[in-house]
Protein backbone atom coordinates (compact mmCIF):
# COMPACT_ATOMS: atom_id res chain seq x y z
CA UNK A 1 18.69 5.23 64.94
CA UNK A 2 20.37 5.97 61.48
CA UNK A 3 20.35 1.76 60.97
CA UNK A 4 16.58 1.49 61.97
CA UNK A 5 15.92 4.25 59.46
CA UNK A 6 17.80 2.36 56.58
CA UNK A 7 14.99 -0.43 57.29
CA UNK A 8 12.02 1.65 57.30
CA UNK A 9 11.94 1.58 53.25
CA UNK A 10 10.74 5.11 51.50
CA UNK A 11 8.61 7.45 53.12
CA UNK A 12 5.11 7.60 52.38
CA UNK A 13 5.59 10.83 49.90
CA UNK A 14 8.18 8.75 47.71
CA UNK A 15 5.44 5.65 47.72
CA UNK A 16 3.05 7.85 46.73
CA UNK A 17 5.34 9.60 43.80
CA UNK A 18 5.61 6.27 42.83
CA UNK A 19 2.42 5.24 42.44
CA UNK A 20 1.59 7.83 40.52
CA UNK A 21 4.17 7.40 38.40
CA UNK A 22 3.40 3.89 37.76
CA UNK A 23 -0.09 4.99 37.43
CA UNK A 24 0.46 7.48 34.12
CA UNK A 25 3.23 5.16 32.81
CA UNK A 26 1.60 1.64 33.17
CA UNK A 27 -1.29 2.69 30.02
CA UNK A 28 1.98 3.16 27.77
CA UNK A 29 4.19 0.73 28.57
CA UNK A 30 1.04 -1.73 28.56
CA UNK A 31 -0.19 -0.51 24.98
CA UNK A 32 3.71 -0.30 23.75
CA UNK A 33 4.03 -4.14 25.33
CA UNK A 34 0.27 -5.05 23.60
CA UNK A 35 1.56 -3.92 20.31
CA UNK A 36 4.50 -5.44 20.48
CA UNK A 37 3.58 -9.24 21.35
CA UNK A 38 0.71 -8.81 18.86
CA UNK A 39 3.35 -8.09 15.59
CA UNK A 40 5.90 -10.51 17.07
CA UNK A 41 3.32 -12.97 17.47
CA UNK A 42 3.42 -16.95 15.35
CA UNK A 43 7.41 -16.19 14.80
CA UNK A 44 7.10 -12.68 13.16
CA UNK A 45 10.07 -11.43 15.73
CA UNK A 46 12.57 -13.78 15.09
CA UNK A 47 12.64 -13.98 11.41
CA UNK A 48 12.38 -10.04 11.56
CA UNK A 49 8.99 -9.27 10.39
CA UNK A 50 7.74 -7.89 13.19
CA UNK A 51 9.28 -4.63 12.79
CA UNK A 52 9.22 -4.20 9.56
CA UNK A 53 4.87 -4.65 10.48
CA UNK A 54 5.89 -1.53 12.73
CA UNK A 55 8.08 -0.02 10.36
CA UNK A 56 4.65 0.04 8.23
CA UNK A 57 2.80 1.20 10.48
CA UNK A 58 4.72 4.11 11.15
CA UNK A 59 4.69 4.89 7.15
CA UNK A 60 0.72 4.94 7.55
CA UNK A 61 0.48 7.00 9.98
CA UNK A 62 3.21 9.50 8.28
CA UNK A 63 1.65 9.68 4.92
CA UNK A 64 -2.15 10.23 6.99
CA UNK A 65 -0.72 13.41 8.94
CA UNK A 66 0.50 14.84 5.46
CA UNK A 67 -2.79 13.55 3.67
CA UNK A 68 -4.75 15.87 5.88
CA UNK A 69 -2.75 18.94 5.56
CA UNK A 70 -2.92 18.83 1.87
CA UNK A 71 -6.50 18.17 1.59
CA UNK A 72 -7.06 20.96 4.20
CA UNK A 73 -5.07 23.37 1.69
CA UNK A 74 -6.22 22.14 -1.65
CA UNK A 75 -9.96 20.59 -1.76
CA UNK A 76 -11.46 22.26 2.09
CA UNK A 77 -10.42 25.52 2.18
CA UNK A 78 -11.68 26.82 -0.78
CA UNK A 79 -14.77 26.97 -2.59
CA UNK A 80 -15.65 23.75 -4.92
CA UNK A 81 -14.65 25.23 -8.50
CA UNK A 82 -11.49 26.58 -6.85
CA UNK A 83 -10.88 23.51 -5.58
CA UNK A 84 -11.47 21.70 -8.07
CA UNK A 85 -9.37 23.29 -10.23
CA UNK A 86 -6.45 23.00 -7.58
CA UNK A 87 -6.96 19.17 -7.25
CA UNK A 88 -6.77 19.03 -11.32
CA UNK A 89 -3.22 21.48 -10.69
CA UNK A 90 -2.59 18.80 -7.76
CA UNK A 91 -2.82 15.90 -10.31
CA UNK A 92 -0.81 17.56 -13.54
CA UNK A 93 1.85 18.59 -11.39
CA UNK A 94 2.13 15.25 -9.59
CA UNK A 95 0.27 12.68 -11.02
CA UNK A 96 1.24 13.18 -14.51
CA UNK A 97 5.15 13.39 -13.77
CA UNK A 98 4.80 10.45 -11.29
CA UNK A 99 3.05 8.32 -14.34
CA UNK A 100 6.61 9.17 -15.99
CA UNK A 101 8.88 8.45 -12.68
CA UNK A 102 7.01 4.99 -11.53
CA UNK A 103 8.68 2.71 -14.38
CA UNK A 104 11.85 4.16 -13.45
CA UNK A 105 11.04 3.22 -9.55
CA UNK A 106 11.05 -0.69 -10.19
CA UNK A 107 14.52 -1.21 -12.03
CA UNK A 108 16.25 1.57 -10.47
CA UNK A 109 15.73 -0.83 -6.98
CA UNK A 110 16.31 -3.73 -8.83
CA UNK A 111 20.09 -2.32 -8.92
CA UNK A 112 20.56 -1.71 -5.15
CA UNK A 113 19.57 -4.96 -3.70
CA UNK A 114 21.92 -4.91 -1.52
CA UNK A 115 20.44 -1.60 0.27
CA UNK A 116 17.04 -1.97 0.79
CA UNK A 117 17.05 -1.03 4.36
CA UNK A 118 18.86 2.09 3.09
CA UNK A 119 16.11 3.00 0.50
CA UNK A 120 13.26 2.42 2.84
CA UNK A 121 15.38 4.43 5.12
CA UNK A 122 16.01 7.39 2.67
CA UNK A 123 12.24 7.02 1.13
CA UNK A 124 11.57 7.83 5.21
CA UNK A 125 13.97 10.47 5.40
CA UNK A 126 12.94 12.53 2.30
CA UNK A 127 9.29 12.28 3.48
CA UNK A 128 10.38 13.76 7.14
CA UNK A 129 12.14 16.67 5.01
CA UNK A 130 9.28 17.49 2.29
CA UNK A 131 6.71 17.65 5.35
CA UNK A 132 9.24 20.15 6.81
CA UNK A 133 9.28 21.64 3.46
CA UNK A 134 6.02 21.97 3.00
CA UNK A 135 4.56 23.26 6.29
CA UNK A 136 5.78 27.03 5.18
CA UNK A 137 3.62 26.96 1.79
CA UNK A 138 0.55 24.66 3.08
CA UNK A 139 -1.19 27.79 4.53
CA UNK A 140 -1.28 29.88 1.44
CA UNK A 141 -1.71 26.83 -0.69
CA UNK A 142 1.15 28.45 -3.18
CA UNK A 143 2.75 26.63 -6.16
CA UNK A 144 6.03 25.60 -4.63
CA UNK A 145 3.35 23.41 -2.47
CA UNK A 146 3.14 21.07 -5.71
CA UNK A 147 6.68 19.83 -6.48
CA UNK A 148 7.21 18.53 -2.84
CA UNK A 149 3.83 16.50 -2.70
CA UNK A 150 5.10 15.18 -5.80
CA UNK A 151 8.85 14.08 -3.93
CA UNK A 152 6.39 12.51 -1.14
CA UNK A 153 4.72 11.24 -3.48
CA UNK A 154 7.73 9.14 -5.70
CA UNK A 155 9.58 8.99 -2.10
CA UNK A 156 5.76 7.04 -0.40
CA UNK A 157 5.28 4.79 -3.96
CA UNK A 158 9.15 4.01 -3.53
CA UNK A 159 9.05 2.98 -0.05
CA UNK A 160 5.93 0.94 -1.32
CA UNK A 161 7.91 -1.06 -3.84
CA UNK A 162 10.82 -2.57 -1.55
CA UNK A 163 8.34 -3.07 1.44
CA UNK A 164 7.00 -5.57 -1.38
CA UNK A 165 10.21 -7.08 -2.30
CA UNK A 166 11.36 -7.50 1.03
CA UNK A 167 8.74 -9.25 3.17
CA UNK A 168 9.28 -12.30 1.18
CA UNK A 169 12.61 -12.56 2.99
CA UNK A 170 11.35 -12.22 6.29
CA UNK A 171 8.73 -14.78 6.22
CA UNK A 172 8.48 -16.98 9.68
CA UNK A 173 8.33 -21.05 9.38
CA UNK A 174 5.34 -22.61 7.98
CA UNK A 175 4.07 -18.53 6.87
CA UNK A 176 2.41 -17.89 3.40
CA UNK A 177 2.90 -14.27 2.17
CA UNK A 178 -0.14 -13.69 1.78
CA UNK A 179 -0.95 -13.50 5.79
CA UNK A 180 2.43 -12.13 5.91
CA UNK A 181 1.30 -9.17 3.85
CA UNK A 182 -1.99 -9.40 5.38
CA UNK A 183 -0.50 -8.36 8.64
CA UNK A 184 1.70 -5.92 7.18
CA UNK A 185 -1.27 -4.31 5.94
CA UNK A 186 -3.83 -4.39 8.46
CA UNK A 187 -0.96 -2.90 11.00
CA UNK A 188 -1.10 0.25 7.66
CA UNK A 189 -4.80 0.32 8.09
CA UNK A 190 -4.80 0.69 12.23
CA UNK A 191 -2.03 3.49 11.85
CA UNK A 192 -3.87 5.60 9.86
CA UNK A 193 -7.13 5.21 11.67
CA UNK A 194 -5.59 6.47 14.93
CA UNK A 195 -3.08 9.08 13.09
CA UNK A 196 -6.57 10.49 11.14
CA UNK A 197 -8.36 12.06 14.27
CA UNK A 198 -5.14 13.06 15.67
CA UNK A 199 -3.43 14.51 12.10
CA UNK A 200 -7.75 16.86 11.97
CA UNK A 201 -6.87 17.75 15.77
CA UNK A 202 -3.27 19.31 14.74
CA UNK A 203 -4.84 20.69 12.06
CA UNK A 204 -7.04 22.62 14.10
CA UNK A 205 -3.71 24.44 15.89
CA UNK A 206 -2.67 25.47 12.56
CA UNK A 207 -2.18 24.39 9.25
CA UNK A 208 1.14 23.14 9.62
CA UNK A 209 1.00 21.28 12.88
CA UNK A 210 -0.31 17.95 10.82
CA UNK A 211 3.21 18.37 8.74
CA UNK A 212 5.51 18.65 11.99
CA UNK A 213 3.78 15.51 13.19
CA UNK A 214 4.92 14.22 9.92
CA UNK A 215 7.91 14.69 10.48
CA UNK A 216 8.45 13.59 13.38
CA UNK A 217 6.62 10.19 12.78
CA UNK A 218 9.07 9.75 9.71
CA UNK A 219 12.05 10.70 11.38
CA UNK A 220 11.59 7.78 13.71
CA UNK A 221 10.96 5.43 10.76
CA UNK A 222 13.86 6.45 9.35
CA UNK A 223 15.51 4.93 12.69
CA UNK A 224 13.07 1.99 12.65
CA UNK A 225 14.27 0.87 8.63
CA UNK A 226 18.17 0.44 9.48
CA UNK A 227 16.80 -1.78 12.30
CA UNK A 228 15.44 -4.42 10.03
CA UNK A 229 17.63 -8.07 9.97
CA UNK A 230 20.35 -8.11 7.44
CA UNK A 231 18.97 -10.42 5.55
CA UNK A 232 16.70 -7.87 4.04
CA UNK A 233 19.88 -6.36 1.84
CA UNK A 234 20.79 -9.81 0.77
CA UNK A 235 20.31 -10.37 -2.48
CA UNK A 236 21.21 -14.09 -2.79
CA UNK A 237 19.63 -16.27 -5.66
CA UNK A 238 17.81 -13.11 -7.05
CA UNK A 239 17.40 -12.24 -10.99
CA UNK A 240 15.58 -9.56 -12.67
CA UNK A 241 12.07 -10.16 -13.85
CA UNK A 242 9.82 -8.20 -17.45
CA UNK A 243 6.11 -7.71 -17.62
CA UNK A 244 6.61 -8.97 -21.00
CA UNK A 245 9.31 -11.03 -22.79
CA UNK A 246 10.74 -10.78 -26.16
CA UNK A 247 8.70 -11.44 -29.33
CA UNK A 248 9.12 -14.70 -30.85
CA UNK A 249 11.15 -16.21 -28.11
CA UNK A 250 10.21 -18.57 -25.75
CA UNK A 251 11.29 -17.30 -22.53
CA UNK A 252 13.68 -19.10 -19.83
CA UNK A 253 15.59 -18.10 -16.73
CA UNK A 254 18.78 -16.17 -17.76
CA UNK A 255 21.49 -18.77 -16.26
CA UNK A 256 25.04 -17.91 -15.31
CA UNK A 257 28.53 -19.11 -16.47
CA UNK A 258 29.65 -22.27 -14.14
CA UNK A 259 32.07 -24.51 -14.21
CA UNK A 260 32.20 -28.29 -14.43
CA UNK A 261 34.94 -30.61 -14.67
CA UNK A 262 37.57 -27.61 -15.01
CA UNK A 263 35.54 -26.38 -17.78
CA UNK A 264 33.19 -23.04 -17.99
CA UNK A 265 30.02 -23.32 -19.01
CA UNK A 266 28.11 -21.13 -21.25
CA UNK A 267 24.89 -18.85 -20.95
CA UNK A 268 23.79 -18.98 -24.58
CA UNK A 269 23.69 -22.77 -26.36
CA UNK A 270 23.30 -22.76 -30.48
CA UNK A 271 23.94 -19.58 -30.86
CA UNK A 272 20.66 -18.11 -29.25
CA UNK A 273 20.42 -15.19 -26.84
CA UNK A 274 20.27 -15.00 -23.42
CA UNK A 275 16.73 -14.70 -22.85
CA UNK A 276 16.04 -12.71 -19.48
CA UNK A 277 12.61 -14.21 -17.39
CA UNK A 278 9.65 -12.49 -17.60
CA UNK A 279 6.05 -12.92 -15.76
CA UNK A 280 4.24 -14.96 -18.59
CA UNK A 281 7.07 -17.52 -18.28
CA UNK A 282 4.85 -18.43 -15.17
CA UNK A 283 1.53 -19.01 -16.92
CA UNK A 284 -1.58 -16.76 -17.27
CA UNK A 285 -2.54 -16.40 -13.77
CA UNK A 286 -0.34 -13.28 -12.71
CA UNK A 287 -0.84 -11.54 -15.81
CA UNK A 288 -4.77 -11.94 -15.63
CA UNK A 289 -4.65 -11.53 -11.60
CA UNK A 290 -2.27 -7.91 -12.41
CA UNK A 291 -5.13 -6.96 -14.97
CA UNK A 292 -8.08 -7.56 -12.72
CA UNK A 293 -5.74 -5.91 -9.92
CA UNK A 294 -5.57 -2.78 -12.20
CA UNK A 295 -9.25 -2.78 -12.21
CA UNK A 296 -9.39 -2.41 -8.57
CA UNK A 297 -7.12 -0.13 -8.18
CA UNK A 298 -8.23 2.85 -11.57
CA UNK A 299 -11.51 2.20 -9.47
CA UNK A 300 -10.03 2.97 -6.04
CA UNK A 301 -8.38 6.47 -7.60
CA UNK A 302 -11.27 6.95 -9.48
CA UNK A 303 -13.63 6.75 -6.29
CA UNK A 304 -11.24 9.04 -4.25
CA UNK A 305 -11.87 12.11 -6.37
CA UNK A 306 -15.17 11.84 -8.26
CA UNK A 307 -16.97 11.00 -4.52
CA UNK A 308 -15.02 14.15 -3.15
CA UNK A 309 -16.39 16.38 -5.80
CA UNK A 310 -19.24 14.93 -5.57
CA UNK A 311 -20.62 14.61 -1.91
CA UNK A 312 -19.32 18.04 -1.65
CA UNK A 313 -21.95 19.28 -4.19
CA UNK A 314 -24.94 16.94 -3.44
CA UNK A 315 -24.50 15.05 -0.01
CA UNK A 316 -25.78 12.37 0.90
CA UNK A 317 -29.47 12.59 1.98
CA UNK A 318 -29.43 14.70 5.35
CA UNK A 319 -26.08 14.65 5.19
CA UNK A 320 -23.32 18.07 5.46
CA UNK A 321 -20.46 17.28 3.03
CA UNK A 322 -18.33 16.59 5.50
CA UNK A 323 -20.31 13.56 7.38
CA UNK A 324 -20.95 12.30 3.89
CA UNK A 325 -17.51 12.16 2.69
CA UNK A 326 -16.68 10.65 6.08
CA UNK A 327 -19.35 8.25 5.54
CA UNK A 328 -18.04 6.87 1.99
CA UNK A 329 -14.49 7.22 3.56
CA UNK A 330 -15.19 4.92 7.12
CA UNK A 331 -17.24 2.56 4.82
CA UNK A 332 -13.89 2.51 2.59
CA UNK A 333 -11.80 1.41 5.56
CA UNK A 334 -14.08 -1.05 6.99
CA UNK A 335 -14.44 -2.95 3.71
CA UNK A 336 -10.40 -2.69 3.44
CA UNK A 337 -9.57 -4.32 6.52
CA UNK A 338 -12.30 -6.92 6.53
CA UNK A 339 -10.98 -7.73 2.79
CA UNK A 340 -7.33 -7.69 4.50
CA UNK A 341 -8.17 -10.50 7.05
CA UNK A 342 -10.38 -12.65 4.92
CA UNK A 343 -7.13 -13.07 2.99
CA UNK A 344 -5.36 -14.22 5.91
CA UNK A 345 -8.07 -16.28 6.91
CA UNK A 346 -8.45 -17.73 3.46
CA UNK A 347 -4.95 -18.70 3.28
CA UNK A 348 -4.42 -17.91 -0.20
CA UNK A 349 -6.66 -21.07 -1.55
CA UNK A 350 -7.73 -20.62 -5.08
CA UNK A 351 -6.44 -17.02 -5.92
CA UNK A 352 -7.48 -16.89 -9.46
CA UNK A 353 -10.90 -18.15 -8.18
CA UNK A 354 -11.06 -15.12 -5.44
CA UNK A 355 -9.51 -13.08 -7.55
CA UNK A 356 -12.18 -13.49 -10.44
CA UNK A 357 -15.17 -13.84 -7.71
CA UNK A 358 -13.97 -10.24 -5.78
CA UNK A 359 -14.42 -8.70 -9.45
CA UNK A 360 -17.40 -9.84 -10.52
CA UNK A 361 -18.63 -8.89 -6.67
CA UNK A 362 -17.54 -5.53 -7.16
CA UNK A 363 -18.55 -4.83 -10.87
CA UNK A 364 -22.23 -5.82 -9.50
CA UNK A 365 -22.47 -3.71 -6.65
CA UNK A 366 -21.21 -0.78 -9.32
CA UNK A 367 -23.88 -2.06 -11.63
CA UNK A 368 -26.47 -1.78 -9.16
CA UNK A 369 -25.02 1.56 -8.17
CA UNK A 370 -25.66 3.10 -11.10
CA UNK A 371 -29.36 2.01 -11.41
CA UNK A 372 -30.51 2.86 -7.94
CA UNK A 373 -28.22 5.48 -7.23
CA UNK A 374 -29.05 6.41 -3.80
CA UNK A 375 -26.86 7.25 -0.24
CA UNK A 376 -27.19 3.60 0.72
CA UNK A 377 -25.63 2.33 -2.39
CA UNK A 378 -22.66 4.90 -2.84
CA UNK A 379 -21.72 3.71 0.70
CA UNK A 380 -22.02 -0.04 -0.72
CA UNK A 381 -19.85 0.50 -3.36
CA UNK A 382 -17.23 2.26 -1.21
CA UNK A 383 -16.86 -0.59 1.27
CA UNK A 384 -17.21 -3.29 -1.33
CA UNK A 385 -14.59 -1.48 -3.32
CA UNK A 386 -12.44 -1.50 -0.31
CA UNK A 387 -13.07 -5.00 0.27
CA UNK A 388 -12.84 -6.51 -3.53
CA UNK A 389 -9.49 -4.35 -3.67
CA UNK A 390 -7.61 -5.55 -0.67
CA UNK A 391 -9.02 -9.48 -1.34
CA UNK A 392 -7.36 -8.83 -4.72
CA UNK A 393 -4.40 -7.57 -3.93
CA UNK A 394 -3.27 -10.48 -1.22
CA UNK A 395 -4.96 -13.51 -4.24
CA UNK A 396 -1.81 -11.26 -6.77
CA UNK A 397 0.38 -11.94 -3.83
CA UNK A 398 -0.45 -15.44 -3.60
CA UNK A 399 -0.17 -16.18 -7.16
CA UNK A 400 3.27 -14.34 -7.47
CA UNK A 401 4.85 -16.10 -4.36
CA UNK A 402 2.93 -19.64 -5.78
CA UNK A 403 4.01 -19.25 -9.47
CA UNK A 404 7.31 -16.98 -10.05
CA UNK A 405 10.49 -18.42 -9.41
CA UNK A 406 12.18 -17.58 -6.18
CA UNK A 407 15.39 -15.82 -9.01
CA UNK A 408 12.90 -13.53 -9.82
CA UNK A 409 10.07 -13.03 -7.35
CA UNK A 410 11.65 -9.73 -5.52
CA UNK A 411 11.56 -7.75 -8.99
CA UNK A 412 8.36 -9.20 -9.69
CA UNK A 413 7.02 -7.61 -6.80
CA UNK A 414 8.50 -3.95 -7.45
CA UNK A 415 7.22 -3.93 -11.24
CA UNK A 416 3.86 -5.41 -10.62
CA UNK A 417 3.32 -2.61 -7.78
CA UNK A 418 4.44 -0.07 -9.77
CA UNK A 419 1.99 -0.82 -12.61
CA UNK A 420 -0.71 -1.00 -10.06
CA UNK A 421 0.06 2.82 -8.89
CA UNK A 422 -0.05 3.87 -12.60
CA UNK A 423 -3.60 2.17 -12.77
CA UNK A 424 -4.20 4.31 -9.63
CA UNK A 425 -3.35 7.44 -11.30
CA UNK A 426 -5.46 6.71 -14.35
CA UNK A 427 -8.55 6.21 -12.41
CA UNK A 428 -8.22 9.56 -10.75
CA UNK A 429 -7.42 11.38 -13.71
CA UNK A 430 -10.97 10.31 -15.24
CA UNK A 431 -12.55 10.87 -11.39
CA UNK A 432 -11.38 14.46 -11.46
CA UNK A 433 -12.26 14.97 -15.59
CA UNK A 434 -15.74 13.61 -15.12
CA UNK A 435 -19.05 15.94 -14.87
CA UNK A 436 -20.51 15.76 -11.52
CA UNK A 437 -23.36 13.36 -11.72
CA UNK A 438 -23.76 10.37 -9.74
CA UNK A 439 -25.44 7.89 -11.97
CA UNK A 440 -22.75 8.83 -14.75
CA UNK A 441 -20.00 8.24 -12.39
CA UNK A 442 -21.17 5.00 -11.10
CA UNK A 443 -21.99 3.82 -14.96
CA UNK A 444 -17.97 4.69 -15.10
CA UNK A 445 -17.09 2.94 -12.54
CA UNK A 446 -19.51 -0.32 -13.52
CA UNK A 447 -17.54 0.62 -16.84
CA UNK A 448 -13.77 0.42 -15.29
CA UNK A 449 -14.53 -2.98 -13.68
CA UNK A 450 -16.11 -4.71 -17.11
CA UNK A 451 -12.74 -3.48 -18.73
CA UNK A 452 -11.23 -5.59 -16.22
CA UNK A 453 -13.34 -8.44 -16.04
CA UNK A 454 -13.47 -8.82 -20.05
CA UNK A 455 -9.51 -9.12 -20.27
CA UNK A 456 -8.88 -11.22 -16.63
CA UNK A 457 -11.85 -13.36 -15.52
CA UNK A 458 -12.14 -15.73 -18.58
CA UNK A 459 -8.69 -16.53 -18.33
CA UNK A 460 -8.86 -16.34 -14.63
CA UNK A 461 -11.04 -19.17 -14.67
CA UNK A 462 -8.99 -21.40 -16.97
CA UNK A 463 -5.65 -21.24 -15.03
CA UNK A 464 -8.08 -22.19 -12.46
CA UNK A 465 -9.48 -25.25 -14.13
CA UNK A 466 -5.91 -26.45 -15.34
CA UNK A 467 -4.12 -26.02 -11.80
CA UNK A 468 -0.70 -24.40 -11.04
CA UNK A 469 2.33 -25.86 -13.03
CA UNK A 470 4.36 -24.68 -9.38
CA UNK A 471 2.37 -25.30 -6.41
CA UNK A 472 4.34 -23.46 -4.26
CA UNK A 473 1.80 -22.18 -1.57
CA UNK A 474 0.80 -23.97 1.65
């Protein structure tokens, strides 16, 4: 009896327990599974850039959670001078010190190449501790709130900087960096547009819940970073890269001692100096695509905090201030990610043609703003700023990977980014200075993009005309 029960297989209440079981787990495991094959996908797991496209991902959706708790606290919560005057405390007491701390950001990781996944890891870790931090001071909105948005601040742009320098060494076969960083982003972009709702639901419990999500999301990226390939701390055939080299020199890559036919060579011939590489050694178009990039970005900051101030005055046309800032923000998104997968789509041809194109796109639309300033057109310049910016950005990319030397193109990365987050901080500084009227504030913004245009397209163009001297990309 015993044997013919051994072939009966489980009774029906275990079937059923299983069922159900497979039933609740199945939507996980499937989404985990759809995730997975879509950032391993065209060789992205092998060479290792797969995770580090989840490794991103969780970073957006970290930085989202504590994005909504602080805006709860400082701009929300309170009426609009108050708040105003705690976003202009929010900037001096990060901002300003940050505009100090990002130069120091780039060649501080230039000297720990060899630890990238350790940085990433620690620029996790120290975000997953702040948010702890934090979460006892968000509610009363006190002062000691300020220096720890300013750590996850540095600790966010830091991250930012070797998650540049190191997805050039996890490119697949046959993969420009632009898609690569194309991916990277759009995974950034997803992330935050699922951890939004979910970071305003938290924040609904109480206004800490957003910052125990947090850190719990960066906790598990801390994990995620020391699971990157080991190739990501090598620092093989790299060399420091300048923004500018010296005056009156003609600059060349700084070579090392070697030794040929039992005898050592030398750096310096004549009597001249080494002469460390800088970004002009490359031609015009980085330095004219970084300007116009600066542009973008002074415009993104400065779009973030006038149109806050703003919309929560005078919203848009039967609008609360709520659904109008949600408006300008969605419309911001959109643009970014269509802007992010044009650039893959475009493949990176003719950057400093894009690049010069996405400007003049942009400083029209701001132009046109300003004229017929109206709902429709604040919601026009939103997405087309989010669109012109992220185009931008992935043309730089293009240009750097096409036209700096392999020896320097990790530090070129870190120092260009970091100048790009200073631009940032400049345009909010004049977003959160400026009176609140809406034809003045798109004249500034039309105004931001000519400063860019006048000292990038023209010589945009020309690199264009004369070609590449290193036609690197595919």
């Amino acid at each position: 009896m015993a044997a013919a029960r051994s072939h009966d297989g489980p009774g029906p209440l275990r079937r059923t327990g299983r069922t159900i079981g497979h039933a609740l787990h199945a939507p996980f495991t499937g989404t985990a599974k759809g995730i997975r094959k879509a950032t391993h996908a065209h060789g992205a797991g092998e060479s290792g850039l797969g995770k580090l496209i989840e490794l991103h991902a969780v970073n957006g959706a970290g930085d989202v959670m504590i994005t909504v708790a602080l805006a709860s606290t400082v701009f929300f919560s309170v009426p609009t001078d108050e708040a105003r005057g705690r976003v202009a405390l929010y900037l001096a007491v990060t901002m300003a010190p940050f505009t100090l701390l990002a130069p120091v950001i780039g060649p501080l990781l230039d000297r720990l190449p060899h630890g990238r996944r350790a940085a990433m890891a620690g620029a996790m870790l120290a975000r997953a501790v702040l948010a702890l931090t934090m979460s006892g001071a968000v509610a009363t909105g006190g002062l000691e709130l300020y220096p720890a948005a300013l750590g996850v601040l540095v600790a966010s742009r830091a991250y930012g900087v070797v998650r540049s320098a190191v997805v050039p060494r996890l490119l697949p076969p046959r993969f420009s960096l632009v898609k690569a960083n194309s991916r990277v982003t759009l995974a950034g972009l997803l992330a935050t547009g699922v951890a939004a709702p979910i970071g305003a639901g938290l924040q609904t419990i109480g206004a800490p819940w957003p910052l125990y999500g947090a850190c719990l999301i960066f906790t598990g990226g801390t994990v995620l970073a020391f699971t990157l390939p080991h190739k990501v701390d090598s620092a093989k055939g790299e060399r420091r890269a300048q923004l500018v080299e010296p005056h009156g020199h003609q600059p060349s890559v700084r070579s090392r001692p070697s030794v040929a036919n039992g005898k050592k060579g030398r750096a310096r011939t004549n009597g001249e100096k080494e002469k460390r590489p800088g970004l002009r050694t490359v031609g015009p178009s980085v330095l004219h695509g970084l300007q116009a990039n600066a542009a973008h970005r002074a415009l993104s900051g400065f779009l973030i905090f006038f149109l806050a101030f703003l919309l929560r005055v005078h919203p848009l046309a039967g609008q609360s201030a709520a659904v109008s800032l949600g408006i300008v923000g969605v419309a911001a998104g959109v643009g970014n990610a269509l802007g992010t997968a044009m650039g893959s789509w475009l493949r990176a041809r003719g950057p400093e043609v894009i690049i010069a194109s996405v400007l003049g796109l942009a400083l029209g639309v701001a132009v046109l703003a300003a004229v017929f300033f109206s709902t429709v057109m604040v919601a026009a310049l939103s997405a087309v700023a989010g669109f012109t910016q992220a185009l931008s950005k992935l043309s730089l990319d293009a240009t750097i990977q096409r036209d700096v030397p392999e020896e320097v193109r990790t530090s070129a990365f870190a120092r260009s980014e970091t100048l790009l987050q200073m631009a940032w901080v400049v345009g909010g500084g004049i977003g959160i200075a400026l009176p609140l009227n809406g034809v003045l504030g798109m004249s500034v913004a039309a105004g931001i993009l000519a400063l860019g245009a006048a000292a990038s397209v023209r010589g945009l163009l020309s690199a264009a005309r004369r070609g590449s001297p290193h036609p690197r990309v595919a």
